[in-house]
N, C-alpha and C. Protein backbone atom coordinates (compact mmCIF):
# COMPACT_ATOMS: atom_id res chain seq x y z
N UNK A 1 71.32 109.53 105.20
CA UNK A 1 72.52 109.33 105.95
C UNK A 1 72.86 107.84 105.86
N UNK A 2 73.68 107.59 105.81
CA UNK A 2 74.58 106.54 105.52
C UNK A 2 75.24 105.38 107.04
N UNK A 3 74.81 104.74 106.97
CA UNK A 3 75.05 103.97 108.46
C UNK A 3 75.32 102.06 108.38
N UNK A 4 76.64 101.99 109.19
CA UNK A 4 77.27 101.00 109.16
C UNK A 4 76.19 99.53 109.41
N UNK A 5 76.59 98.41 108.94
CA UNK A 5 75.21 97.14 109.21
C UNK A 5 76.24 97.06 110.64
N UNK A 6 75.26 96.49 111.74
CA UNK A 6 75.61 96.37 112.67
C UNK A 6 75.71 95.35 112.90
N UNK A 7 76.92 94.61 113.40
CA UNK A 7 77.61 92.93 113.79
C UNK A 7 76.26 92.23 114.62
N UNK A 8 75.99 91.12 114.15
CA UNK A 8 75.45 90.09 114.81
C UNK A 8 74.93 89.98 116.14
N UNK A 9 76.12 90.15 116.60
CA UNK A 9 75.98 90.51 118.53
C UNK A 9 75.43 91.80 119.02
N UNK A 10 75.32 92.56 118.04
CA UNK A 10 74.85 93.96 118.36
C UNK A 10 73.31 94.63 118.28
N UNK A 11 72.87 93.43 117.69
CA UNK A 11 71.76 93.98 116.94
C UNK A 11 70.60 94.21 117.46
N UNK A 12 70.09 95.39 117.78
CA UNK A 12 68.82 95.20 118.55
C UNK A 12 67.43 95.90 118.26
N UNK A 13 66.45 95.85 118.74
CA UNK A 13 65.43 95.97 118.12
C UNK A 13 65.13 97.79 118.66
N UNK A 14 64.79 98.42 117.62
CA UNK A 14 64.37 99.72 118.35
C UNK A 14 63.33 100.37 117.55
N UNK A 15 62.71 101.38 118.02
CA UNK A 15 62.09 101.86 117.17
C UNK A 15 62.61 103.55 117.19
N UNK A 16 62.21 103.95 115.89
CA UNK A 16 62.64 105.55 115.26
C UNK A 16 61.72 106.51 116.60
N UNK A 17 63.10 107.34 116.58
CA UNK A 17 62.71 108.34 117.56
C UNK A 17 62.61 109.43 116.83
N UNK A 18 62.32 109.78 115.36
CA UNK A 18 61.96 110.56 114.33
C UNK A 18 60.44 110.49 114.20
N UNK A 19 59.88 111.95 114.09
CA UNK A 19 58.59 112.01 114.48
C UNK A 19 57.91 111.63 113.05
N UNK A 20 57.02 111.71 112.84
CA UNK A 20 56.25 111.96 111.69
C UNK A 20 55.93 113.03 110.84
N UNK A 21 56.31 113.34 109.52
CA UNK A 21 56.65 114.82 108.73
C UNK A 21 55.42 114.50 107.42
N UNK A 22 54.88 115.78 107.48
CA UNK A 22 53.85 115.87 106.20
C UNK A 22 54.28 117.24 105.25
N UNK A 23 53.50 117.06 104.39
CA UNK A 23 53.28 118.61 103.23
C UNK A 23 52.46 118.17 102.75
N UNK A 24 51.66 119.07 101.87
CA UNK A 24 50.62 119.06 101.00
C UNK A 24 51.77 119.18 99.76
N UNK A 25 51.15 118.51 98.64
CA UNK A 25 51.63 118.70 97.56
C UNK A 25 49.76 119.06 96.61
N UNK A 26 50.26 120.13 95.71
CA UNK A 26 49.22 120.16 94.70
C UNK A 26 49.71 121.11 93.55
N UNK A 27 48.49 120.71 92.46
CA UNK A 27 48.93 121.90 91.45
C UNK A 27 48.31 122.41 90.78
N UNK A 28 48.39 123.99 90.74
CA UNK A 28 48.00 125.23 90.10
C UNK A 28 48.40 124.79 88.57
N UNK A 29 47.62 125.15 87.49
CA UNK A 29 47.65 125.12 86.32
C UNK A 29 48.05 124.21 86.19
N UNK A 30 49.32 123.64 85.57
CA UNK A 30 50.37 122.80 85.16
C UNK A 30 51.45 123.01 86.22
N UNK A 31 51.80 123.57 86.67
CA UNK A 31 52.57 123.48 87.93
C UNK A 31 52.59 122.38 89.25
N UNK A 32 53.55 122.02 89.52
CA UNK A 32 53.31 121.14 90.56
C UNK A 32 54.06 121.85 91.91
N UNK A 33 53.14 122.18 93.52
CA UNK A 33 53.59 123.05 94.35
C UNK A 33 53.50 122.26 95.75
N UNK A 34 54.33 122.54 96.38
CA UNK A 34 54.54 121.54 97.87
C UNK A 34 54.82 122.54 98.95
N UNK A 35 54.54 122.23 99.68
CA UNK A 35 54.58 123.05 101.14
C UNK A 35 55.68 122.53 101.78
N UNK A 36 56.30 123.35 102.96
CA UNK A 36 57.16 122.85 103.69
C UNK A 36 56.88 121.69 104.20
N UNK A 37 57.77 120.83 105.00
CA UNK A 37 57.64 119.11 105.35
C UNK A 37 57.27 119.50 106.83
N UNK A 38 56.27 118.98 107.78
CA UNK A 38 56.45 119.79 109.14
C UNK A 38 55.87 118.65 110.10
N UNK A 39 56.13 118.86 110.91
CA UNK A 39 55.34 117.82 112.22
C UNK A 39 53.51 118.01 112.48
N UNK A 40 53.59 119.20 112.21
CA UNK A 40 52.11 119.51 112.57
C UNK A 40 50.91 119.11 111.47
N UNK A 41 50.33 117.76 111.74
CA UNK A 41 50.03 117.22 110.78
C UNK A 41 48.23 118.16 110.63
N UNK A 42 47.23 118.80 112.08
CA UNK A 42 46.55 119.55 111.94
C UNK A 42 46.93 120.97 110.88
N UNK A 43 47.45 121.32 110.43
CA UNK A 43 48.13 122.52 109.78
C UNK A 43 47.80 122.00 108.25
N UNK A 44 48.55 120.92 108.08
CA UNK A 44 48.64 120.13 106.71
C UNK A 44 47.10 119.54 106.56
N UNK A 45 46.43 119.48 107.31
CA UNK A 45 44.87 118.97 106.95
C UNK A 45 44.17 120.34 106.88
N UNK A 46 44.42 121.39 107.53
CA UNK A 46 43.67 122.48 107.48
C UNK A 46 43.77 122.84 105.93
N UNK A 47 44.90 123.14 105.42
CA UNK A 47 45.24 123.49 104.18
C UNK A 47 44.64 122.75 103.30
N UNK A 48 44.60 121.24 103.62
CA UNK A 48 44.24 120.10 102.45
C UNK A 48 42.94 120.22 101.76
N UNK A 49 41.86 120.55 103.19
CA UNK A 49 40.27 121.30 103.32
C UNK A 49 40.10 122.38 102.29
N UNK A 50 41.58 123.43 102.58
CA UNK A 50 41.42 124.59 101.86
C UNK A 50 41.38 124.84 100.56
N UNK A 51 42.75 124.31 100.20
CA UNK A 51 42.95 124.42 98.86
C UNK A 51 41.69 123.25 98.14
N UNK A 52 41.47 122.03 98.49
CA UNK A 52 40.42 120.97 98.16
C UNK A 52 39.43 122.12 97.41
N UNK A 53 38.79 122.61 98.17
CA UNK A 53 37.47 123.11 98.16
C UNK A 53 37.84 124.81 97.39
N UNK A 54 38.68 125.10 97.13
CA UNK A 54 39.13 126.42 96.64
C UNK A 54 39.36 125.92 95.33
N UNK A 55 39.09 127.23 93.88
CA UNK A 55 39.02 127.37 93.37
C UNK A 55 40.51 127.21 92.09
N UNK A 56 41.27 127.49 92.37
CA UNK A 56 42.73 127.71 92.07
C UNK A 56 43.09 126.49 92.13
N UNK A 57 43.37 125.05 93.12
CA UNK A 57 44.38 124.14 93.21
C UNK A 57 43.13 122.94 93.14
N UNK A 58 44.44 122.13 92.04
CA UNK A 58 43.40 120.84 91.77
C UNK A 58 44.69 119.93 92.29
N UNK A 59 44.46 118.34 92.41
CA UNK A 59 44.85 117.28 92.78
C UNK A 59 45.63 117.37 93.52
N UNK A 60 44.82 117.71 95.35
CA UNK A 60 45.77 118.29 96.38
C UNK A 60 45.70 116.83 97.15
N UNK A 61 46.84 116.97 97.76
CA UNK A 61 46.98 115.33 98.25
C UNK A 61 48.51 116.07 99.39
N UNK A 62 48.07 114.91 100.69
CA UNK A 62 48.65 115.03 102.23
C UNK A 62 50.00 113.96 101.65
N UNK A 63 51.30 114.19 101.77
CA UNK A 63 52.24 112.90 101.69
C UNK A 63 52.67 113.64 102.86
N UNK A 64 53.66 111.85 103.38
CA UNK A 64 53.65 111.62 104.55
C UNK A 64 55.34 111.40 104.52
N UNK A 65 56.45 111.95 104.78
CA UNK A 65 57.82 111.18 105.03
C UNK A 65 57.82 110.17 105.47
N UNK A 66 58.48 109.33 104.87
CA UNK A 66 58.74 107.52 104.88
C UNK A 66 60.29 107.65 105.26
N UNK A 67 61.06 107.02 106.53
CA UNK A 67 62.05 106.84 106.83
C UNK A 67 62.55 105.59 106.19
N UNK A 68 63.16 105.19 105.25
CA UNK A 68 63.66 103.66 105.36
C UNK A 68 64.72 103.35 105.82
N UNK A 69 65.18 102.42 106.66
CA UNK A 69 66.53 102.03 107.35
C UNK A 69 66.71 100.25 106.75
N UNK A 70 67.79 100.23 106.61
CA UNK A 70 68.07 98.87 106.11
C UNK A 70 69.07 98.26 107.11
């Protein structure tokens, strides 16, 4: 989203009231597969355990949504 620089006099310090969003990303064969993006970061570690240690999915890795605001 797209948002105006804010005038001089306006400017104030805040912090993001946007929570924190994960998925697992990994991949089957040559495929590369991602999970939904979600708040529940226990969910996304349960899975990470799972697939890790399971047979089927190699180079499983937790990413994290990065907000940037300028």
């Amino acid at each position: 989203m797209a948002r105006a620089d804010p005038s001089p006099g306006t400017a104030t310090e805040t912090t993001s009231t946007e929570t924190d969003q994960w998925r697992l990303r990994y991949m089957v064969g040559d495929l590369e597969h991602y999970t939904e993006w979600t708040t529940e970061f226990p969910t996304i570690e349960n899975y990470y355990d799972q697939y890790r240690r399971g047979d089927y999915a190699h180079d499983v890795v937790i990413e994290r949504r990065a907000v940037v605001e300028r």
